[in-house]
Protein backbone atom coordinates (compact mmCIF):
# COMPACT_ATOMS: atom_id res chain seq x y z
CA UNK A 1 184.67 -52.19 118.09
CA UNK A 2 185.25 -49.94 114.69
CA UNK A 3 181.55 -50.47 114.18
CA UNK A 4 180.08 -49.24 117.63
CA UNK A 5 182.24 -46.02 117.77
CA UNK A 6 181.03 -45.45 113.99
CA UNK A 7 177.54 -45.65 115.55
CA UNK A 8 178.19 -43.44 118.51
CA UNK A 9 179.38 -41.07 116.44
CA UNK A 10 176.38 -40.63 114.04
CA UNK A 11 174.06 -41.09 116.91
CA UNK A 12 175.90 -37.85 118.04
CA UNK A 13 175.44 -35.77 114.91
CA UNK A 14 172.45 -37.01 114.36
CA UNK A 15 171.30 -35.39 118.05
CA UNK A 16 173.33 -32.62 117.39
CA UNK A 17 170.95 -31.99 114.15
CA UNK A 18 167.56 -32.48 115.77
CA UNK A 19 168.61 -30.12 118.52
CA UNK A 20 168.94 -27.41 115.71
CA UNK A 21 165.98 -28.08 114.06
CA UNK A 22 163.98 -27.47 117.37
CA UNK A 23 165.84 -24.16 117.92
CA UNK A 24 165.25 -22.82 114.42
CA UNK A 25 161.46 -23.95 114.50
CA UNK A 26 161.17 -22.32 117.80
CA UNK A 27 162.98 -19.27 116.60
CA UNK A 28 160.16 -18.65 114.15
CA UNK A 29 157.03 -19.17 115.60
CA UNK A 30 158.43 -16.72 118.93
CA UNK A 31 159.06 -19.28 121.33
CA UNK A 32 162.70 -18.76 121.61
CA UNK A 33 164.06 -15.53 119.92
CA UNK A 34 167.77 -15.83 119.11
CA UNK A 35 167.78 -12.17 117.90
CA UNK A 36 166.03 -10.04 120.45
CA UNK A 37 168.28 -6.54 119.62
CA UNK A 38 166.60 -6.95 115.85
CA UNK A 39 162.99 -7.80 116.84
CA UNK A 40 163.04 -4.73 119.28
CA UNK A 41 163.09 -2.32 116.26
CA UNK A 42 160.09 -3.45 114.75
CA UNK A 43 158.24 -3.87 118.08
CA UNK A 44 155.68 -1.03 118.48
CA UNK A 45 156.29 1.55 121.49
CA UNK A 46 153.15 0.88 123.00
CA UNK A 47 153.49 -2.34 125.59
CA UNK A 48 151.31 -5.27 123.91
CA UNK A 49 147.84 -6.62 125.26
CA UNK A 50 147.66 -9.53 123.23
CA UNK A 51 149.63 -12.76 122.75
CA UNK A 52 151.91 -13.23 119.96
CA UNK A 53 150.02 -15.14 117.14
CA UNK A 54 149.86 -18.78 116.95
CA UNK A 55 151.63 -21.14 114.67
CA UNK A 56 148.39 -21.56 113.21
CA UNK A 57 147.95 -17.43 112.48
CA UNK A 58 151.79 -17.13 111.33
CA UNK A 59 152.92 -13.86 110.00
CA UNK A 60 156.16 -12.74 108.84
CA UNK A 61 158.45 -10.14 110.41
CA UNK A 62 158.41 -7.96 107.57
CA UNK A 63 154.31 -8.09 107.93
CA UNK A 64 154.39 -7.21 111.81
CA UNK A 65 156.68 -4.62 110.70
CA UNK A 66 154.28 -2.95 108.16
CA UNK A 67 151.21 -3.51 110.56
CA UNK A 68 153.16 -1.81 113.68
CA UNK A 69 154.33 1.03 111.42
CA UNK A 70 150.72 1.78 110.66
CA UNK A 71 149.33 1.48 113.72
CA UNK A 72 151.72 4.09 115.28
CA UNK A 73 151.05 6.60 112.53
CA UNK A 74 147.11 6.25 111.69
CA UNK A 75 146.12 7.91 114.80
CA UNK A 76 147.64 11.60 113.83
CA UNK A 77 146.36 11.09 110.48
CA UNK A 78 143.19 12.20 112.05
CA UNK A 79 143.17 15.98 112.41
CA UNK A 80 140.84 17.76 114.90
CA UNK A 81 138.85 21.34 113.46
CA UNK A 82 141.30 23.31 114.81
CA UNK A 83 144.91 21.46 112.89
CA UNK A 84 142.63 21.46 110.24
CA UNK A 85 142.03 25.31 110.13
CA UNK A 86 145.85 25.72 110.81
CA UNK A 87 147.02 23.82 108.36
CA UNK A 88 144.09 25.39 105.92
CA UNK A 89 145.75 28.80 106.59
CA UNK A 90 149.02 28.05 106.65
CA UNK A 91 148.15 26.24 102.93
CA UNK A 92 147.14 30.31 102.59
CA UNK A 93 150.35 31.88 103.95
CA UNK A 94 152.42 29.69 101.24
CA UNK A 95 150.27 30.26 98.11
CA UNK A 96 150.49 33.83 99.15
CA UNK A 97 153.97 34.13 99.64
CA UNK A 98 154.40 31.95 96.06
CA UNK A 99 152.40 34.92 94.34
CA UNK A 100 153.86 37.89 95.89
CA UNK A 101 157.31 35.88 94.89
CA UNK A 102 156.07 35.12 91.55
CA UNK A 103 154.71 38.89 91.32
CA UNK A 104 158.75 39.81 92.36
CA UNK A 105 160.15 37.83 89.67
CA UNK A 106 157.69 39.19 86.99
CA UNK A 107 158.62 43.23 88.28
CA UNK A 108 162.30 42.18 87.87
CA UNK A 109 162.03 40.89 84.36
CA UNK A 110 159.94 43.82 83.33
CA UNK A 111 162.62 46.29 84.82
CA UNK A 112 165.28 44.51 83.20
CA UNK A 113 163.47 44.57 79.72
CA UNK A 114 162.67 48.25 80.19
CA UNK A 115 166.41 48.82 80.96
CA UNK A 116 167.59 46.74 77.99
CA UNK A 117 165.11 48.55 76.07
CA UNK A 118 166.20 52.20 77.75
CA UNK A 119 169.81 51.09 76.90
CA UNK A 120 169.32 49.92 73.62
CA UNK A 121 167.60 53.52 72.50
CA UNK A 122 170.38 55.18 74.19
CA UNK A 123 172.98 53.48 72.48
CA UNK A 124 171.29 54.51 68.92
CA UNK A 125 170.55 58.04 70.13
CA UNK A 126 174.67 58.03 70.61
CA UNK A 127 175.26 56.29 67.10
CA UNK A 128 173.27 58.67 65.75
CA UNK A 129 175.24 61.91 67.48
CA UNK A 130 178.44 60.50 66.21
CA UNK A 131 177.45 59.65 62.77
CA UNK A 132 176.22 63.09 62.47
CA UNK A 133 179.46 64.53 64.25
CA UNK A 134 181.26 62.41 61.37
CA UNK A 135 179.27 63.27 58.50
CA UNK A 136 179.95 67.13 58.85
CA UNK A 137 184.03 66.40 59.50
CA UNK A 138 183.93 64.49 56.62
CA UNK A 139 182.49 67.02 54.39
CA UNK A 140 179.27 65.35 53.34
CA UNK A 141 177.16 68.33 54.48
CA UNK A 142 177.92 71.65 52.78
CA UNK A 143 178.65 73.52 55.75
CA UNK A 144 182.60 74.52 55.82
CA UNK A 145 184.31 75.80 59.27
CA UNK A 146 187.88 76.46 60.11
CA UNK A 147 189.80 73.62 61.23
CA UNK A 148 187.79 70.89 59.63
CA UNK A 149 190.53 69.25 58.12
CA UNK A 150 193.37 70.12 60.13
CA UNK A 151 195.19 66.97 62.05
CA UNK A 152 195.12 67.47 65.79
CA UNK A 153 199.08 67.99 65.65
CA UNK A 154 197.72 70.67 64.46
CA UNK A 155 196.21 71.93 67.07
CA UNK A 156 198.19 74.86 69.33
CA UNK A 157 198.70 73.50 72.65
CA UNK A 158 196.41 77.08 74.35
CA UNK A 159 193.40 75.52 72.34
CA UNK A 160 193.48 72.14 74.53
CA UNK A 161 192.97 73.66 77.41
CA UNK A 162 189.29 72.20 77.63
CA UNK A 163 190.23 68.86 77.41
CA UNK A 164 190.48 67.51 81.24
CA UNK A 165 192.27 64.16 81.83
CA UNK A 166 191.42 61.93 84.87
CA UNK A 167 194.04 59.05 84.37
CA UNK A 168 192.84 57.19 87.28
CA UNK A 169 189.88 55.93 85.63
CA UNK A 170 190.90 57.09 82.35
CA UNK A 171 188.32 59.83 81.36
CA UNK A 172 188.71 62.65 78.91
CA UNK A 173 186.22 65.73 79.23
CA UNK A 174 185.87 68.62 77.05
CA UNK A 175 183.57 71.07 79.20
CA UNK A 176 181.51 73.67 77.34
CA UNK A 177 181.24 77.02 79.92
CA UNK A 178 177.38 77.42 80.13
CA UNK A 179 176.16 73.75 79.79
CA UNK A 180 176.59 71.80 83.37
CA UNK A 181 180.21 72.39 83.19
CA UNK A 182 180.59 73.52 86.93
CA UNK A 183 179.01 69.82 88.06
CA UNK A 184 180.77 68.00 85.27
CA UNK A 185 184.46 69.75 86.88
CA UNK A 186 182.52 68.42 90.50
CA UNK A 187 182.71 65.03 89.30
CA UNK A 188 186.18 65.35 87.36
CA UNK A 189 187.00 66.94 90.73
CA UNK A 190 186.07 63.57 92.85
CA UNK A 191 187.20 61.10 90.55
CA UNK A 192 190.43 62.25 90.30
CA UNK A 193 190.76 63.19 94.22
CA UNK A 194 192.02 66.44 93.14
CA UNK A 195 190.93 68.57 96.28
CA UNK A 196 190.60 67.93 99.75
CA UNK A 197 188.09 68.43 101.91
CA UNK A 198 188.97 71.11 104.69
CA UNK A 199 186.23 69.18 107.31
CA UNK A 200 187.28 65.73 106.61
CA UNK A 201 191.31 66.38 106.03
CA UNK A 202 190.45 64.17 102.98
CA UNK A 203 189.60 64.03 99.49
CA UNK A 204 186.03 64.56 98.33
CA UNK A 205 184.15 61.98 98.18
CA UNK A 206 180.47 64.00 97.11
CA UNK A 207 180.28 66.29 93.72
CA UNK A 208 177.53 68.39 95.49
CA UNK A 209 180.20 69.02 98.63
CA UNK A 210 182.44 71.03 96.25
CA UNK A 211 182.62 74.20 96.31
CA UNK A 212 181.22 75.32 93.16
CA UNK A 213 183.48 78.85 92.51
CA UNK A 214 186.26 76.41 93.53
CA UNK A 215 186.40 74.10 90.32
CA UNK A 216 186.99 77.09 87.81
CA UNK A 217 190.25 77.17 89.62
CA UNK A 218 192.41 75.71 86.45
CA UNK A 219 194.78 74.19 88.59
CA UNK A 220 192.95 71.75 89.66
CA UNK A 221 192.42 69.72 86.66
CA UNK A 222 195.42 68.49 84.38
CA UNK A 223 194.93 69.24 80.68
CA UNK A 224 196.27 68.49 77.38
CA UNK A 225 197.38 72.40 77.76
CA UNK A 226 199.95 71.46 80.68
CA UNK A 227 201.07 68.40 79.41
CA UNK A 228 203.82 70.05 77.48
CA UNK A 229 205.20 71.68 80.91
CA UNK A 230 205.11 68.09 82.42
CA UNK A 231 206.03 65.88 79.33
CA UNK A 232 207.88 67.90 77.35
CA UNK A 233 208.29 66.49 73.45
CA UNK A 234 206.70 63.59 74.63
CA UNK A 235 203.61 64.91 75.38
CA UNK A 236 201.95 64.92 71.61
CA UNK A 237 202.37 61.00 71.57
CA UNK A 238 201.07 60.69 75.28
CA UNK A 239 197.71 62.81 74.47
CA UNK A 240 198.11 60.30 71.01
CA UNK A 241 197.85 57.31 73.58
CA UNK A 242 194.83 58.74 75.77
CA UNK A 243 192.85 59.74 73.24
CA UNK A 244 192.93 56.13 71.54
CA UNK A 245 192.18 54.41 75.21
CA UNK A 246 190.58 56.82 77.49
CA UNK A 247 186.57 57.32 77.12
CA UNK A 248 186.15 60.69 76.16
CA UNK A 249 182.60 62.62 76.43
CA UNK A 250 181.68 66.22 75.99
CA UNK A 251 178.06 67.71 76.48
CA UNK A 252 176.17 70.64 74.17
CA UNK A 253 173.32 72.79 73.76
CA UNK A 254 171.17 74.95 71.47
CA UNK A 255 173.69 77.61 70.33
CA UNK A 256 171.36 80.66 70.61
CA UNK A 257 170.02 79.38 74.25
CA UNK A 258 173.94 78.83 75.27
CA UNK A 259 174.38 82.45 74.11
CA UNK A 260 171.53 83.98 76.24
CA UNK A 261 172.52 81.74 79.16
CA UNK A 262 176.15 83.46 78.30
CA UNK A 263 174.92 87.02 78.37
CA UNK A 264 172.08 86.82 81.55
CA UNK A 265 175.14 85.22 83.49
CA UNK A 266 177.97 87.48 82.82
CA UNK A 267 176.37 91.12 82.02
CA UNK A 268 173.04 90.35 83.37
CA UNK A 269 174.29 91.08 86.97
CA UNK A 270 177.41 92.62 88.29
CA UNK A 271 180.94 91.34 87.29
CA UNK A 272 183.87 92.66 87.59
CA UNK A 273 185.74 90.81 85.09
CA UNK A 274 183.63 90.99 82.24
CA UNK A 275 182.27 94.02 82.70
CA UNK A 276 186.10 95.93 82.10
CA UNK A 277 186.91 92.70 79.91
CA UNK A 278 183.81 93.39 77.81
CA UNK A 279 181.53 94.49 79.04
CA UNK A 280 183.03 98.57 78.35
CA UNK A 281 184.18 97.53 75.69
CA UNK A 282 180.73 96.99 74.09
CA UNK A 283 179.87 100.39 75.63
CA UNK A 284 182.76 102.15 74.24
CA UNK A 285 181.91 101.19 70.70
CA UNK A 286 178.47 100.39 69.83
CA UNK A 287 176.47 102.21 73.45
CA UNK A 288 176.75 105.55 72.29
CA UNK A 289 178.09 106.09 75.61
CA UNK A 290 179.46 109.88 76.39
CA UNK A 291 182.12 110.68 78.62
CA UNK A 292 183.78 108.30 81.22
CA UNK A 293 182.44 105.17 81.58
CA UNK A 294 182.18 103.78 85.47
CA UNK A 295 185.07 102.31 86.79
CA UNK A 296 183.58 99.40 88.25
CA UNK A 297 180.53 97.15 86.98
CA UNK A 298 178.93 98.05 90.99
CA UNK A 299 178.47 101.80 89.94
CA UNK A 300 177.89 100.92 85.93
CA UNK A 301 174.94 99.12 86.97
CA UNK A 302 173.61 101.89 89.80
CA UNK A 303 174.07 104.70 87.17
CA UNK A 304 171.83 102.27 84.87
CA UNK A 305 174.73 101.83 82.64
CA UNK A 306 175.12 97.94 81.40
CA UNK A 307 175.45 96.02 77.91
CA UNK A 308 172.25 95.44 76.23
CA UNK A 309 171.84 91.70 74.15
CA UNK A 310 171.89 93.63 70.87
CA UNK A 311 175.34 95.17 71.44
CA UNK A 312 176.68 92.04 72.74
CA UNK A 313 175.48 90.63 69.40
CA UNK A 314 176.97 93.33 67.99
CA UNK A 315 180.38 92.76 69.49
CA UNK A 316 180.59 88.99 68.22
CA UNK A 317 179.94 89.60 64.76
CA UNK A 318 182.27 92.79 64.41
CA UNK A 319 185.12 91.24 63.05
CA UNK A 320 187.74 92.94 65.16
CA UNK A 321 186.41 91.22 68.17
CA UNK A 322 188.07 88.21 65.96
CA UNK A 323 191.15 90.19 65.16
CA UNK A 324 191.99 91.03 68.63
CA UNK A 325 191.50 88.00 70.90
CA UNK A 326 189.74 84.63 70.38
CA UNK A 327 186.35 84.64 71.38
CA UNK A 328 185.69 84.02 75.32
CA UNK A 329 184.75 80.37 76.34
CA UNK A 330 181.10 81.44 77.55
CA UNK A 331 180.41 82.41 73.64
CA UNK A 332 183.22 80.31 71.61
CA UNK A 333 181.68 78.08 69.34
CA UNK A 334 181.83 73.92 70.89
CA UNK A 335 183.50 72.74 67.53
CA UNK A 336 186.67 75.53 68.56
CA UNK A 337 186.14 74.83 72.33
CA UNK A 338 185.93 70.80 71.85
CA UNK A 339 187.85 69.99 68.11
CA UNK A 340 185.27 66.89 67.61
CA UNK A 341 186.94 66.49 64.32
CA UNK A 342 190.05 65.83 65.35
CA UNK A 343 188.97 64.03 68.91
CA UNK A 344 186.76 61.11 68.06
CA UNK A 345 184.34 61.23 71.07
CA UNK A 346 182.60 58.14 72.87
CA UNK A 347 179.90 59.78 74.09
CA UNK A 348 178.11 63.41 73.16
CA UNK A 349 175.49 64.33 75.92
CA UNK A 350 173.09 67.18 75.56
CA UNK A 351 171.87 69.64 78.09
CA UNK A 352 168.49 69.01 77.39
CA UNK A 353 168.85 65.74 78.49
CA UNK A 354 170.96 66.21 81.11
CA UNK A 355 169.52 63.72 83.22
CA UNK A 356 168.88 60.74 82.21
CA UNK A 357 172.72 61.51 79.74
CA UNK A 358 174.23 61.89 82.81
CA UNK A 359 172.90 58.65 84.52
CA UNK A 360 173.98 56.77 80.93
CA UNK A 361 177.25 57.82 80.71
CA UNK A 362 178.51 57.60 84.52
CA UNK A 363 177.47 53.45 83.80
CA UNK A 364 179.61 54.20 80.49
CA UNK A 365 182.36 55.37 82.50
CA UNK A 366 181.48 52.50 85.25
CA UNK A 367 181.74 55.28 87.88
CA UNK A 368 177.96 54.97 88.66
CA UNK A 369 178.50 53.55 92.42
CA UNK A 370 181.15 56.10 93.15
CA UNK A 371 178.89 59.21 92.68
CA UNK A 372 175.97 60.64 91.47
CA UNK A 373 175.61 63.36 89.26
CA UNK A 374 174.28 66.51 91.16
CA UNK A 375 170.85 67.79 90.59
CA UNK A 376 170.64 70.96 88.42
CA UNK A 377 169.84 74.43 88.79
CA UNK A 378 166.23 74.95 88.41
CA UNK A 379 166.71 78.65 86.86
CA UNK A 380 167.39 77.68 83.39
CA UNK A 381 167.50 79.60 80.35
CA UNK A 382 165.15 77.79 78.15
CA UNK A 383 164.45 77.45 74.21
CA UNK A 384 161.70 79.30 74.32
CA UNK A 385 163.21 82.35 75.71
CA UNK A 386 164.69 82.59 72.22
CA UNK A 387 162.11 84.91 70.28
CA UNK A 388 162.06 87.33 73.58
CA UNK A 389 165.74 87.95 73.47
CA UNK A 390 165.96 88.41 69.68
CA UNK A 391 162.67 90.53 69.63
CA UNK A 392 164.75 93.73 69.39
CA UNK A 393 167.86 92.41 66.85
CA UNK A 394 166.98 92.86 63.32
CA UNK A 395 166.86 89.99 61.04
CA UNK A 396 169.51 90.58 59.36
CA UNK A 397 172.24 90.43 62.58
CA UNK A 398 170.04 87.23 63.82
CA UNK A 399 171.13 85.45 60.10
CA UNK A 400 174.83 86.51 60.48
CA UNK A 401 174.91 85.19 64.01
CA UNK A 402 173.60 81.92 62.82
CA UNK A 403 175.93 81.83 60.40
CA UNK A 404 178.67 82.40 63.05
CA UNK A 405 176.86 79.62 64.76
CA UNK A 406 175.71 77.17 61.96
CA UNK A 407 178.36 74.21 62.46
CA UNK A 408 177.52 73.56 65.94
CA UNK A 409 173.74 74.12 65.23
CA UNK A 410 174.11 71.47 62.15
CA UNK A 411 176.89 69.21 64.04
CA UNK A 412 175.18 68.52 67.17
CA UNK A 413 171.98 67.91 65.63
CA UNK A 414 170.08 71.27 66.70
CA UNK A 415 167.34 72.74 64.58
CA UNK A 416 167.50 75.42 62.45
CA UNK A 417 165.87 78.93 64.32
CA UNK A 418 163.80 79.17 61.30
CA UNK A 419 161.21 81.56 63.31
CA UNK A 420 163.72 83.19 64.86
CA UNK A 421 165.52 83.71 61.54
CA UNK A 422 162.41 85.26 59.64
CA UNK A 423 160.42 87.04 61.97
């Protein structure tokens, strides 16, 4: 009895086993497909037209696979004339756009190279300004002036009334009357949103929108001069503090050109102030003048009655000009005006550059995308005005006004008038 169960049993597996064998062979060769989900993804799109291979022409899934892969992609493989020409042209388009890209990339490195290179000479051109600035403070060069050695404690508080202070982006200026300072004060003016703007109700925003008669106006700037009235005994160690921290920057010019700029602007024409200031005064004493003078500079100039250059020449080397009242800012000397001995400047711009100085140091200042530095006056004395103007001064006065003259001429790197001087 154990023995027959025993046998119905493996009679049973054994069954069991050839019934899997005949699905599995099946399976392979296609006749029964256990995974039809699977075989769908390899199946081509198109519907087929012939029978699945034999046993006999077996080939594996992965094969049919490859085969229907290629077979559904050959056929656009093939391009007509016209993809061809498209895709010719568009092959056009991209090298094109790769050179003009290419050409971008080479115009940006050679603009930065020129800048470094701009930058770079700059940067000497202002090492070699300072050094120079240094050199004569120091003593090296045998030119002496007053107040070379002096500390700037020294220094009355009524001769630091050139130095303007813009805290907000911590700027120091020294302006020299007669070389840009009416648009430097425009731009000391915006920075420091120091006037507003009767159209917009707010500060200006544009150095060319201000008023230019307007920034003279002294009390719109703060200088070392007030800071006594605001800071009291504290105000030597504050100006102490700024001047170690705050960028400070003044701009020249020839001497003799700043003097003739001085003169055409302020006795050349009309003015009231200078004329009764000065301007009589130089009539008084060295015009020869008889009688009354005119009470205003309106009638002095109808009657034909005005300062020439040679008395105003006159006038600054007579020594009681000296005696009674410091020379005007239009014809004080920069090294009085500016104390570059004492105030160890960043930058030292030059009229005759004004420019492309201007466009270096408002980068310096990193101010450059708040403003730009107005364009200049086209009517500008020039150098070569010089042997004109002293035509008619003997040689003698013209070597006694250098002399007045010489530390700014030898400080700030100016020539020596040697034709001027000798003629």
């Amino acid at each position: 009895m154990g023995t027959w169960r025993g046998l119905r049993v493996a009679f049973a597996l054994g069954s069991l086993f050839m019934i899997l064998l005949i699905i599995a062979y099946w399976d392979d060769v296609g006749g029964f497909n256990l995974y039809p989900l699977q075989e769908a993804k390899h199946e081509s799109p198109h519907p087929r037209t012939t029978p699945r291979p034999s046993h006999s022409t077996y080939t594996s899934r992965s094969q049919i696979s490859s085969s229907s892969t290629v077979s559904t992609t050959a056929p656009n493989t093939t391009l007509v004339p016209e993809e061809t020409a498209g895709a010719a042209e568009a092959h056009t388009e991209e090298e094109e756009r790769k050179k003009k890209l290419l050409q971008r990339e080479e115009e940006t490195r050679e603009d930065e190279e020129s800048e470094r290179s701009r930058n770079s000479e700059d940067e000497r051109e202002q090492e070699a300004r300072k050094q120079r600035i240094r050199d004569m403070c120091s003593g090296k060069d045998a030119v002496e002036f007053p107040g070379r050695t002096r500390a700037f404690e020294q220094i009355p508080n009524r001769e630091l009334d050139h130095l303007i202070v813009d805290d907000t982006h911590q700027i120091i200026y020294c302006y020299v009357p007669k070389v840009a300072c009416t648009n430097w004060k425009r731009v000391m003016v915006v920075l420091s949103q120091s006037l507003i703007s009767p159209s917009s109700g707010k500060p200006y925003t544009d150095p060319e929108a201000v008023p230019p008669d307007v920034v003279h106006n002294s009390s719109l700037h703060l200088t070392f001069a007030k800071f006594w009235r605001h800071y009291g005994s504290l105000s030597r160690h504050l100006m102490a503090l700024k001047l170690q921290h705050y960028t400070k920057f003044l701009f020249v010019r020839d001497p003799f050109v700043r003097l003739i700029s001085a003169f055409r602007n302020k006795f050349g024409r009309p003015n009231e102030d200078f004329y009764k200031q000065f301007g009589s005064v130089m009539l008084q004493r060295y015009g020869n003048v008889s009688g009354s003078l005119p009470e205003t500079a309106a009638e002095a100039f109808a009657a034909g009655v005005k300062p020439s250059f040679q008395q105003f020449v006159t006038y600054l080397l007579d020594p009681e000009t000296e005696r009674e009242s410091i020379f005007n800012e239009h014809w004080r000397q920069v090294y009085r005006l500016c104390h570059p001995c004492q105030v160890k400047y960043d930058f030292i711009g030059r009229l005759e550059t004004l420019e492309t100085d201007a466009e270096h140091l408002l980068k310096l200042l990193e101010v450059d995308h708040l403003l730009r530095f107005p364009s200049g006056a086209r009517n500008r004395t020039a150098a070569s005005w010089e042997r004109d103007w002293f035509a008619q001064i003997p040689v003698t006065m013209r070597r006694e006004l250098y002399k007045l003259y010489e530390p700014d001429f030898e400080m700030f790197g100016y020539p020596k008038p040697d034709s001027t001087l000798h003629q």
